[in-house]
Protein backbone atom coordinates (compact mmCIF):
# COMPACT_ATOMS: atom_id res chain seq x y z
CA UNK A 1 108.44 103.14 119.00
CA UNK A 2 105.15 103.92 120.52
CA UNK A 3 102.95 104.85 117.61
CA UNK A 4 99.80 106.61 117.75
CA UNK A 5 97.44 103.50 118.40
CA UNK A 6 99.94 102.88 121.41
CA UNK A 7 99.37 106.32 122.35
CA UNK A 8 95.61 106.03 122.20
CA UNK A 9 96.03 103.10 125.00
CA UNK A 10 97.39 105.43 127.12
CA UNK A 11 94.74 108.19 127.47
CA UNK A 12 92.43 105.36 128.93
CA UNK A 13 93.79 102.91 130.54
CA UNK A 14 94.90 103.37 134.10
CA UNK A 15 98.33 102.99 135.62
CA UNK A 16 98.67 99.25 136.97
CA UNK A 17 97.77 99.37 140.93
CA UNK A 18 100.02 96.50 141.18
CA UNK A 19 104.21 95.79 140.71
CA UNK A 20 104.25 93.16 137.81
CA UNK A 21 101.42 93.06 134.95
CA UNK A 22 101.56 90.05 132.03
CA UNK A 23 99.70 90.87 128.94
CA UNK A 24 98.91 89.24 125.83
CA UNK A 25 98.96 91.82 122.68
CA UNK A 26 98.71 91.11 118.83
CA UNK A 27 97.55 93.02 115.93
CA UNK A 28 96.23 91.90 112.24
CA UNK A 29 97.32 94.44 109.48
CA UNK A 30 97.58 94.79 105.52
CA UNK A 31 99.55 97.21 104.01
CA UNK A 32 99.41 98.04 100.19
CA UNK A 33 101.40 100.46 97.53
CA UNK A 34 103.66 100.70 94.58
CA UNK A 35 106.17 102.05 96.48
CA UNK A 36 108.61 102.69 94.21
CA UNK A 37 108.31 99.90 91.58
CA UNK A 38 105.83 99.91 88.65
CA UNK A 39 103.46 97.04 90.58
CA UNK A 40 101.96 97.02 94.00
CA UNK A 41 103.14 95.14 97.53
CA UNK A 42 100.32 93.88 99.83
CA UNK A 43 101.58 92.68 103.13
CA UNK A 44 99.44 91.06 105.41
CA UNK A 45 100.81 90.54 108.95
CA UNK A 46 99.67 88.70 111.45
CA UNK A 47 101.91 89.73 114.63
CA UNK A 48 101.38 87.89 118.51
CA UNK A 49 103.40 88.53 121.49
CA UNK A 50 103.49 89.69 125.16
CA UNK A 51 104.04 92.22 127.18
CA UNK A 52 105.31 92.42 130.94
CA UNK A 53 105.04 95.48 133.19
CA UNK A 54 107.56 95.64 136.27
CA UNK A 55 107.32 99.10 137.95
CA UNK A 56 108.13 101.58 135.62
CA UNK A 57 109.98 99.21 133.41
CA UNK A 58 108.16 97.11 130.75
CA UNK A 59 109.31 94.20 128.25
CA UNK A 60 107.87 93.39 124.80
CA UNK A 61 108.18 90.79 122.91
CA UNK A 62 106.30 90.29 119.24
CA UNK A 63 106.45 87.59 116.42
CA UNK A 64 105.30 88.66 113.34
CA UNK A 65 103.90 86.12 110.57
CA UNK A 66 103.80 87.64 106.75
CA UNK A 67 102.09 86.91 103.51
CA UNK A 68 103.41 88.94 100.36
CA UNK A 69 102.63 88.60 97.22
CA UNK A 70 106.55 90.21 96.33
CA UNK A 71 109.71 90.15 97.30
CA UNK A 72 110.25 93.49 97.33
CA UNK A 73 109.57 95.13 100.60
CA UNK A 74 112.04 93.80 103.31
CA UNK A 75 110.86 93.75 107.13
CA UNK A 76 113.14 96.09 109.06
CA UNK A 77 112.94 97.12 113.13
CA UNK A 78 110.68 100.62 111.92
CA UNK A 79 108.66 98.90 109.62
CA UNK A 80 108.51 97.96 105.73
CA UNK A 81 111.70 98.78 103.32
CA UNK A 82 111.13 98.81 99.35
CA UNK A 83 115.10 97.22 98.95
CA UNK A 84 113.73 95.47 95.86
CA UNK A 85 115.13 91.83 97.88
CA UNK A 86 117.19 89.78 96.25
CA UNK A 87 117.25 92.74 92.99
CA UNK A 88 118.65 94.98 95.46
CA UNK A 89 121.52 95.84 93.69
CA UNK A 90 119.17 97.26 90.67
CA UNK A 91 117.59 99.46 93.65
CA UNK A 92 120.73 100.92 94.82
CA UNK A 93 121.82 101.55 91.36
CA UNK A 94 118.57 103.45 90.88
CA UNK A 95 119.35 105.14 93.90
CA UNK A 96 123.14 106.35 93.36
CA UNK A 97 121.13 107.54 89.69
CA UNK A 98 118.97 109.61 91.27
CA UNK A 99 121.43 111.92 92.83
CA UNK A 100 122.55 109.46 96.29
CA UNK A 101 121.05 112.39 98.45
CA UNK A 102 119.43 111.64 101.98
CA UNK A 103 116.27 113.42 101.49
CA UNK A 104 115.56 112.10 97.67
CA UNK A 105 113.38 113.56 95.30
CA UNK A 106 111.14 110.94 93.86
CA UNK A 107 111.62 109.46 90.10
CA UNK A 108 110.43 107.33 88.06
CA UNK A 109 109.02 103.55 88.96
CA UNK A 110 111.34 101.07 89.12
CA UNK A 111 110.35 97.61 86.33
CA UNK A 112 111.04 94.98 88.71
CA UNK A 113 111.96 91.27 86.73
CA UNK A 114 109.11 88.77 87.28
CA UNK A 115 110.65 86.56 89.67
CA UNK A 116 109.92 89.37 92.12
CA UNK A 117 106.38 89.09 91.56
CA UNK A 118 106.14 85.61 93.43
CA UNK A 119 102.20 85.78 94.47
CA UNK A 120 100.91 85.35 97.75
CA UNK A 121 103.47 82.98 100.13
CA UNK A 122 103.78 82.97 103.82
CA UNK A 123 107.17 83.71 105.47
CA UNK A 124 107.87 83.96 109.67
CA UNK A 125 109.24 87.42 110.56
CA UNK A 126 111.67 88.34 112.63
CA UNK A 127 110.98 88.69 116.27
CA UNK A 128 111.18 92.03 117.63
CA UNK A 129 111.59 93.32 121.19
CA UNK A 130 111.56 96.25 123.33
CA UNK A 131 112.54 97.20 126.73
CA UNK A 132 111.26 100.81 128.03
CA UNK A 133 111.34 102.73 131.53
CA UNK A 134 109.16 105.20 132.57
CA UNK A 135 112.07 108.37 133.36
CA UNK A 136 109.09 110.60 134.31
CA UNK A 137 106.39 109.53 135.86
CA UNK A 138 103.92 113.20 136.76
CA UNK A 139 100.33 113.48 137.09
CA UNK A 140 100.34 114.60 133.62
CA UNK A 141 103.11 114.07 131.94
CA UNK A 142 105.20 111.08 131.21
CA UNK A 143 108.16 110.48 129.73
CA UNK A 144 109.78 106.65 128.24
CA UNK A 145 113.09 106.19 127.07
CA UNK A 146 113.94 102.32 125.28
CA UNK A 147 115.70 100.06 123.42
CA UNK A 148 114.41 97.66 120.44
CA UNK A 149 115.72 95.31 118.76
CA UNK A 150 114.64 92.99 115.51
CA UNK A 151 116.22 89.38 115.81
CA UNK A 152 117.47 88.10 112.30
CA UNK A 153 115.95 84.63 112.20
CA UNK A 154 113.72 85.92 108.98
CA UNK A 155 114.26 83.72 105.44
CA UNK A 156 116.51 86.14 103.81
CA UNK A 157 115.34 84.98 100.52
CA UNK A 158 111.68 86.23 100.82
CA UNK A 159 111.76 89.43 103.41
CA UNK A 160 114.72 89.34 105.89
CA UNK A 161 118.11 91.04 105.52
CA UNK A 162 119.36 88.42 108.40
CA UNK A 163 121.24 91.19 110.29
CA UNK A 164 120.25 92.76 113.54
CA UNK A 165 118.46 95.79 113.51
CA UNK A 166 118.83 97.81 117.09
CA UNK A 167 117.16 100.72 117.80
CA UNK A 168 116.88 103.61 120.73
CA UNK A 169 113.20 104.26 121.40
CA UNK A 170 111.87 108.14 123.64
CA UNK A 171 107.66 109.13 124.18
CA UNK A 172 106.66 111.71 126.22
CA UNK A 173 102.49 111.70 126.78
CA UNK A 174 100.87 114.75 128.35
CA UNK A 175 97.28 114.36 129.26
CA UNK A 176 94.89 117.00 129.88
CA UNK A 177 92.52 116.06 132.39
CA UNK A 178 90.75 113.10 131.49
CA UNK A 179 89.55 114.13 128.19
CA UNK A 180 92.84 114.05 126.11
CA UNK A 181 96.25 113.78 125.52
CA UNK A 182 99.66 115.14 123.46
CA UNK A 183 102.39 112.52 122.55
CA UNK A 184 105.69 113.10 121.15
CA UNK A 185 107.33 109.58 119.40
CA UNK A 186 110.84 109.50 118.69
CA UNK A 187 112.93 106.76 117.25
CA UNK A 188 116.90 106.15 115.62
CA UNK A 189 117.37 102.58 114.14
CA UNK A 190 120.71 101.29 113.14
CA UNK A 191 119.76 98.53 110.33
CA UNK A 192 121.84 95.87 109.25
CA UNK A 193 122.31 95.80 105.63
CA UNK A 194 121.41 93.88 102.72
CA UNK A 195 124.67 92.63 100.24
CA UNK A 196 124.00 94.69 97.89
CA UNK A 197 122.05 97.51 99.30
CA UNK A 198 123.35 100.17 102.29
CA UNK A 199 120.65 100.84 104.09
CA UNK A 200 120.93 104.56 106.27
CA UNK A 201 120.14 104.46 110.21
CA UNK A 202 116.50 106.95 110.39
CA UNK A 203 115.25 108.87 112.84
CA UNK A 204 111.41 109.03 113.17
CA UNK A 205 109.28 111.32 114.80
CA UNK A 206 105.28 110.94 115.25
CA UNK A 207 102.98 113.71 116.79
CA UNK A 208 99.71 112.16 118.05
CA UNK A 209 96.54 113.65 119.73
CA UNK A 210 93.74 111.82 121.66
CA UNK A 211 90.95 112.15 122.98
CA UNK A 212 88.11 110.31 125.02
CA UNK A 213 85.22 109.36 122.67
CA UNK A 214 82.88 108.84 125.90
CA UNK A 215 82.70 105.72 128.43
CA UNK A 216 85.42 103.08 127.32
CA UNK A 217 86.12 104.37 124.28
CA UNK A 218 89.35 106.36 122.98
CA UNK A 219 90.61 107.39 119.34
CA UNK A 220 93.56 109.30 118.31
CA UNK A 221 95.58 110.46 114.77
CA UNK A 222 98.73 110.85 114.10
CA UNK A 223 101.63 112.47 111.66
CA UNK A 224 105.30 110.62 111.22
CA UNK A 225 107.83 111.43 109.17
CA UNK A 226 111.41 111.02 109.42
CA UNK A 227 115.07 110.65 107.38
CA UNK A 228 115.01 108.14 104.56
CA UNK A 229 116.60 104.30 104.56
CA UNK A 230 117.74 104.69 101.25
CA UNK A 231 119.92 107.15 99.49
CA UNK A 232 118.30 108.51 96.89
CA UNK A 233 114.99 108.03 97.84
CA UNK A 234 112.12 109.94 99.48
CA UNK A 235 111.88 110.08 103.43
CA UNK A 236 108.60 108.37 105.16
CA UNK A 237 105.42 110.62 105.46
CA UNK A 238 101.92 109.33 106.69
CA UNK A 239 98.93 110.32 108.64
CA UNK A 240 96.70 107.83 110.31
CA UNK A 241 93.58 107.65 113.06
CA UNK A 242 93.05 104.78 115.21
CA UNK A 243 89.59 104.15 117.62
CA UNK A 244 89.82 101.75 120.54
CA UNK A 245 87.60 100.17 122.85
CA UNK A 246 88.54 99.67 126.59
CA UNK A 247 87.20 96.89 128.66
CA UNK A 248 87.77 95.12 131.88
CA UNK A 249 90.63 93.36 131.15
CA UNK A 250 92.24 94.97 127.77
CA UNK A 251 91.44 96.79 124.59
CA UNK A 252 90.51 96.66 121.28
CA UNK A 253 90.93 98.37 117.95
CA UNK A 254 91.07 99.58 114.79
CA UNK A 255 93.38 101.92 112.40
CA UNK A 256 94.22 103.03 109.08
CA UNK A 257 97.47 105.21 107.65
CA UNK A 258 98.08 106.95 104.37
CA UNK A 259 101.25 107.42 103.16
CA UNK A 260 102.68 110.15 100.66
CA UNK A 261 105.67 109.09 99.94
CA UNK A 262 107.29 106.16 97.71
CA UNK A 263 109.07 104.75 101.20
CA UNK A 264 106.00 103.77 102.54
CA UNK A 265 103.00 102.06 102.02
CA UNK A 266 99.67 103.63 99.90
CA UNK A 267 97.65 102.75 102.63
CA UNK A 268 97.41 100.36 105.66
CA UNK A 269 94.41 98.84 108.24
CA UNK A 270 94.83 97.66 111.33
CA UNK A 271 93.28 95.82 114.39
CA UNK A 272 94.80 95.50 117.40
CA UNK A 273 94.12 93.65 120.80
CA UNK A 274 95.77 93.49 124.31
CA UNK A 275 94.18 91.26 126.79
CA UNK A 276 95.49 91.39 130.73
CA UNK A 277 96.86 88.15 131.33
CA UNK A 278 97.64 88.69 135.39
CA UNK A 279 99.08 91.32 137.74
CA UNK A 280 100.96 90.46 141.02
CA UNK A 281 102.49 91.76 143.38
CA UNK A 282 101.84 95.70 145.48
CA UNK A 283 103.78 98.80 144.74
């Protein structure tokens, strides 16, 4: 899904004069919380990938490398999952416990066992891809409908399920002028499960404005919330803000998020980067 920082690269950068653009993108983030256990996740991630631009139609491709000091919080296609791991099955009981309702109403922290608490090891990801196409393409309005999908290739024993995740990806931008812009993010992700834990497909919306901070320089913030991945449990809500720097050839920056519910992380930082590899080709 195109999140807010996404969205932020939109409002400045122009649209490719050329038919085919190669990029190189990564980003460098930490994410921290309780979720809903009685001690904290921290997940650093250190994700690298490219990007090519055909037209209207554009192809990512990311591979994300973690460091966790649990086994907790299980990569998914939308982001972070606190399944509990390998103690799933305690999760899930918790879960049907509290009621087995979609929307979930919060509890009381789950006591993981210690062998969840593994400190600090470093696990390859799962790589994820997308494929959009620009549907509308108006002076000042645009609209992107996708696919995504995360490859299972993850160790299942520290943060992979080792199913496919696929998901079906929509963003509509609306710039005013040249000082700002509206975005609209939707997302719906079928997850594979874990053995012992059901995960439910969400849909996720995120609202973002932006606006021009003067010459080469952009920031934006954003809401998202959507339907939970676990029955039982409370839905994702955050807010975050993201500044970027434009330049010649790519862009730079730098975010953070705050999230209210137990679904998601505390609090996250990020810093991003896209550099323009090449562009060929004439429309």
């Amino acid at each position: 899904m195109i999140t807010g920082r996404a969205a932020a690269l939109l409002l400045a950068l122009p649209s490719p004069l050329v038919a085919q653009t190669l990029g190189y993108e990564g980003a460098l983030s930490v994410a921290s919380g309780d979720y809903i256990f009685t001690v904290p996740t921290s997940t650093w991630t250190l994700s690298t990938g490219a990007a090519l631009t055909a037209g209207r139609f554009t192809l990512r491709a990311a591979w994300p490398v973690n460091v966790q000091n649990t086994t907790l919080v299980t990569a998914s296609g939308p982001g972070g999952i606190p399944s509990g791991g390998s103690w799933s099955g305690a999760v899930a009981d918790s879960g049907r416990g509290r009621g087995g309702g979609h929307g979930g109403g919060g509890g009381e922290p789950i006591a993981p066992p210690a062998s969840s608490v593994v400190g600090y090891q470093v696990a390859l990801g799962d790589p994820l891809l997308h494929a959009t196409w620009q549907a509308v393409a108006g002076a000042s309005t645009s609209v992107r409908v996708g696919l995504g999908t995360k490859v299972p290739v993850a160790d299942t024993a520290t943060f992979g399920t080792g199913e496919w995740d696929v998901g079906a990806i929509a963003s509509l931008t609306h710039l005013f002028g040249t000082a700002g812009f509206l975005g609209v993010d939707a997302s719906y992700w079928h997850l594979g499960d874990l053995p012992d834990l059901d995960f439910t497909d969400p849909l996720t919306l995120t609202v973002s404005y932006g606006r021009s901070l003067g010459l080469s320089w952009g920031g934006s913030v954003y809401g998202t919330a959507g339907t939970t991945t676990m029955q039982g449990y409370q839905p994702p809500v955050l807010v975050g803000a993201m500044v970027t720097r434009f330049g010649r050839v790519g862009a730079w920056g730098v975010g953070a998020s705050v999230g209210f519910t137990e679904s998601v992380a505390a609090f996250s930082l990020t810093a991003t980067w896209s550099v323009r590899m090449g562009r060929w080709g004439r429309l």
